[in-house]
C-alpha atoms as a PDB file:
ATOM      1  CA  UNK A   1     132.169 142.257  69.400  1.00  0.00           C
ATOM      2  CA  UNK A   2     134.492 144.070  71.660  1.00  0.00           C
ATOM      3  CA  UNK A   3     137.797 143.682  73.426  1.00  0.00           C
ATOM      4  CA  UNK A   4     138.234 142.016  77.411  1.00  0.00           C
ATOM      5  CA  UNK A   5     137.320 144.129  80.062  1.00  0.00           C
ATOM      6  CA  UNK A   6     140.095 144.526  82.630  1.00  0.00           C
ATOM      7  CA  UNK A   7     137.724 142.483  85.288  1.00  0.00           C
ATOM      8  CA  UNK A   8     137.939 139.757  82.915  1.00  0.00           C
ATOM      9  CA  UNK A   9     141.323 139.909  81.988  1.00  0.00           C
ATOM     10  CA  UNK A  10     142.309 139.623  85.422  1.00  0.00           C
ATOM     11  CA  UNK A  11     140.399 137.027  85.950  1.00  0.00           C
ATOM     12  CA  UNK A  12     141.458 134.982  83.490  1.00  0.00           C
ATOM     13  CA  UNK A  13     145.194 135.645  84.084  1.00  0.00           C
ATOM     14  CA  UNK A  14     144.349 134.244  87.292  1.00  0.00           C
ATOM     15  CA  UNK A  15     142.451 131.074  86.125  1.00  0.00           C
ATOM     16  CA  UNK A  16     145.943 130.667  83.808  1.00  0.00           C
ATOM     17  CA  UNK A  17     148.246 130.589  86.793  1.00  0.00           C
ATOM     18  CA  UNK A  18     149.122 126.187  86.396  1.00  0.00           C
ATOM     19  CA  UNK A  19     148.947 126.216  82.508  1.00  0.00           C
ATOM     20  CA  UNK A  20     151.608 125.370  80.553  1.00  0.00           C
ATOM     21  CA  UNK A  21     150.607 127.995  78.019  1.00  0.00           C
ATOM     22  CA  UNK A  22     149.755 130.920  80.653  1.00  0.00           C
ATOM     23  CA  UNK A  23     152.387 133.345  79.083  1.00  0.00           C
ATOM     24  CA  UNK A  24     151.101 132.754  75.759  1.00  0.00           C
ATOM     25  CA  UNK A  25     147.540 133.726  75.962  1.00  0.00           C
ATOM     26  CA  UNK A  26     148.256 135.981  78.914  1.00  0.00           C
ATOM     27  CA  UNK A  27     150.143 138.141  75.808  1.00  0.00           C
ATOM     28  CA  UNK A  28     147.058 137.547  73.641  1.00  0.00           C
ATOM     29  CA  UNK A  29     144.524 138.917  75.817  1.00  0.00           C
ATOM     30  CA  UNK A  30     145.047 142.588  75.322  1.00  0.00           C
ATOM     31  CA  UNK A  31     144.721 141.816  71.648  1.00  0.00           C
ATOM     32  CA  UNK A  32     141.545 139.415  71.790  1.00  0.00           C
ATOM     33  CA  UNK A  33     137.514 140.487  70.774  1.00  0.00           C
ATOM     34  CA  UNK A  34     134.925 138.759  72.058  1.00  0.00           C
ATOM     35  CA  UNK A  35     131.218 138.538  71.989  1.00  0.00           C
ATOM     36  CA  UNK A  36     128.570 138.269  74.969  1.00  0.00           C
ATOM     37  CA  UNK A  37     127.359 135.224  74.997  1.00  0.00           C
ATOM     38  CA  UNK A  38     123.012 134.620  75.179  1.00  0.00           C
ATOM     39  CA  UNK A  39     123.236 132.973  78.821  1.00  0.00           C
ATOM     40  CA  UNK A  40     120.666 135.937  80.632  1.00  0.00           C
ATOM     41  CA  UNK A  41     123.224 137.930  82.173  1.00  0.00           C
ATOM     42  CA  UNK A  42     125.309 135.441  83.710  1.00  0.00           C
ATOM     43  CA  UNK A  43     128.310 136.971  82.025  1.00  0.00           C
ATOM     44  CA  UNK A  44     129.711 133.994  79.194  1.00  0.00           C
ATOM     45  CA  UNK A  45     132.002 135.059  76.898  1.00  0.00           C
ATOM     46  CA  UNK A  46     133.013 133.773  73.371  1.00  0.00           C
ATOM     47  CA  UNK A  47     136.287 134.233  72.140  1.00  0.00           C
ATOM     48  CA  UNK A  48     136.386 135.379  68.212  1.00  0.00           C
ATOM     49  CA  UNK A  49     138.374 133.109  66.355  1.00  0.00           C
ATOM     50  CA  UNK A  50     140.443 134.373  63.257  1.00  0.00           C
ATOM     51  CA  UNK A  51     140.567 130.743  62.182  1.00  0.00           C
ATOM     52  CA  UNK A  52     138.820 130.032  58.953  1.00  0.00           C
ATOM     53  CA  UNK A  53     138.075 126.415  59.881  1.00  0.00           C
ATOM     54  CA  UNK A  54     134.923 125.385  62.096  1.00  0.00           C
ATOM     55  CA  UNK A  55     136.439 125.400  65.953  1.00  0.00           C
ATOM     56  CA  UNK A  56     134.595 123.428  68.672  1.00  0.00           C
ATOM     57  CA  UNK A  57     134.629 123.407  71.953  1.00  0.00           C
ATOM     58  CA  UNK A  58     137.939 121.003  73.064  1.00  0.00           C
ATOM     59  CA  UNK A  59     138.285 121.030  77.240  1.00  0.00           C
ATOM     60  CA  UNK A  60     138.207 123.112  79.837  1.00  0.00           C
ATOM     61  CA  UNK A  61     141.518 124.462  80.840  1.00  0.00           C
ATOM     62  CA  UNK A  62     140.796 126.159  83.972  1.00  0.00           C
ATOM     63  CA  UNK A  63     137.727 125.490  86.358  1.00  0.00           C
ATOM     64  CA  UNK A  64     137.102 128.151  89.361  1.00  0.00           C
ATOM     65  CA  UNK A  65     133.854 128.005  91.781  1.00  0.00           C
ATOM     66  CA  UNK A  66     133.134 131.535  93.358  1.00  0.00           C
ATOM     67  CA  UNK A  67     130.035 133.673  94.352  1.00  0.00           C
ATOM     68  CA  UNK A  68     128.202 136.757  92.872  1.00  0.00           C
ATOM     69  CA  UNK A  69     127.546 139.329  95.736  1.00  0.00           C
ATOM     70  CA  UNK A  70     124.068 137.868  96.571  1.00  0.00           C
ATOM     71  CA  UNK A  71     125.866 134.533  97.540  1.00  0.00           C
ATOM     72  CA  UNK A  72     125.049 132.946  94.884  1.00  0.00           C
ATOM     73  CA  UNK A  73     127.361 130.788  93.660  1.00  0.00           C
ATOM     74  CA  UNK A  74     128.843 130.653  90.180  1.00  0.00           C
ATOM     75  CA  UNK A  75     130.903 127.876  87.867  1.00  0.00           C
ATOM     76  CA  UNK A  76     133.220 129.325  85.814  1.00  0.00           C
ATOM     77  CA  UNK A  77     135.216 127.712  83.396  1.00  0.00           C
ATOM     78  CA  UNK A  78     138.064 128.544  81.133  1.00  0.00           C
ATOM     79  CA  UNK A  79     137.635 126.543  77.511  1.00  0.00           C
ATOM     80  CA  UNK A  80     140.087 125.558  74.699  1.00  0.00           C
ATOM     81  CA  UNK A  81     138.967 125.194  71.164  1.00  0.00           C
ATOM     82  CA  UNK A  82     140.151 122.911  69.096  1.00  0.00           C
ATOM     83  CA  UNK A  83     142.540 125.295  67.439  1.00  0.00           C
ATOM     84  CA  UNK A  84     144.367 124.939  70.552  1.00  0.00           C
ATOM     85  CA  UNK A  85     142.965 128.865  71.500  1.00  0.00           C
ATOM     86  CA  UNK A  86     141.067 130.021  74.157  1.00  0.00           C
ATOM     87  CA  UNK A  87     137.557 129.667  72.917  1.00  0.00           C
ATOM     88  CA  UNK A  88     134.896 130.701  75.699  1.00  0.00           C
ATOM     89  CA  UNK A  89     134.876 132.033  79.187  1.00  0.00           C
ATOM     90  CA  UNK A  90     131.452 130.579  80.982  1.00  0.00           C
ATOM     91  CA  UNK A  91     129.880 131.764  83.554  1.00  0.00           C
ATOM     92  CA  UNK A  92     127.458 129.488  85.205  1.00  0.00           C
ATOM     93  CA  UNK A  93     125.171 131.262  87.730  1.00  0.00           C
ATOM     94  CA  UNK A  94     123.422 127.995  90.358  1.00  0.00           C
ATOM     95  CA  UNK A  95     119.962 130.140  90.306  1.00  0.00           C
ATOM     96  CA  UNK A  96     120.090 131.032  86.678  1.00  0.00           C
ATOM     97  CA  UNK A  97     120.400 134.620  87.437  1.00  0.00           C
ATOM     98  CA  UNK A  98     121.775 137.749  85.686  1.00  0.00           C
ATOM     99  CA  UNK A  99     125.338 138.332  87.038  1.00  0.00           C
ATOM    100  CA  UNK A 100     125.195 141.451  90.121  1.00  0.00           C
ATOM    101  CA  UNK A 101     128.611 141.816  89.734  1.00  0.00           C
ATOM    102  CA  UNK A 102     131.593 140.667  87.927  1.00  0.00           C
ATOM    103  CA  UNK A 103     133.415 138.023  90.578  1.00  0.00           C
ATOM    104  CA  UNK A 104     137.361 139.402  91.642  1.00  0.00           C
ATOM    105  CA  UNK A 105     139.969 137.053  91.298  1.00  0.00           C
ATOM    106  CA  UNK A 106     140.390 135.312  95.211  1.00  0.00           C
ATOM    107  CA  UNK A 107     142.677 137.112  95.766  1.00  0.00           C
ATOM    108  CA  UNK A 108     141.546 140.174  95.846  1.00  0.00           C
END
């Protein structure tokens, strides 16, 4: 368990730029653990829940397609649980890969 990297913090405050709730969970993130998801390096994120009820996966709230530094490209998707909280960050590599390097908002 550990807090968001600043990469990923600025990535998702980018992939929150339409949502209603941006300013909420952009306050959040500074305050939010997560865990490393088991995807073989392709850099998936869960978001650790303080709820004591089961939360599931509810809908994506933000979808982004960019590439790793090999050209690879990579799905990313920003999901709500159904406690209405952010609830994973997944990175979806099109070879399967490790992650070479954490993608920049585009940006940057």
């Amino acid at each position: 368990m550990r807090p968001l990297k600043k990469a990923e913090q600025e990535l998702i405050i980018y992939l929150l730029k339409d949502s209603p709730k941006r300013d909420y969970f952009i306050n959040k993130l500074p305050n939010l653990m997560v865990e490393e998801m088991n995807d073989g390096g392709m850099g998936s994120l869960k978001f650790i829940s303080t709820s004591t009820e089961k939360i599931i996966m509810k809908e994506d709230i933000a979808i982004i397609d960019l590439y790793d530094i090999d050209g690879i490209p990579l799905f990313i998707s920003l999901i709500l649980g159904t406690d209405e909280e952010l609830f994973e960050f997944d990175v979806f590599k099109a070879d399967f890969s490790p992650l070479k390097q954490f993608p920049l908002p585009p940006y940057q």
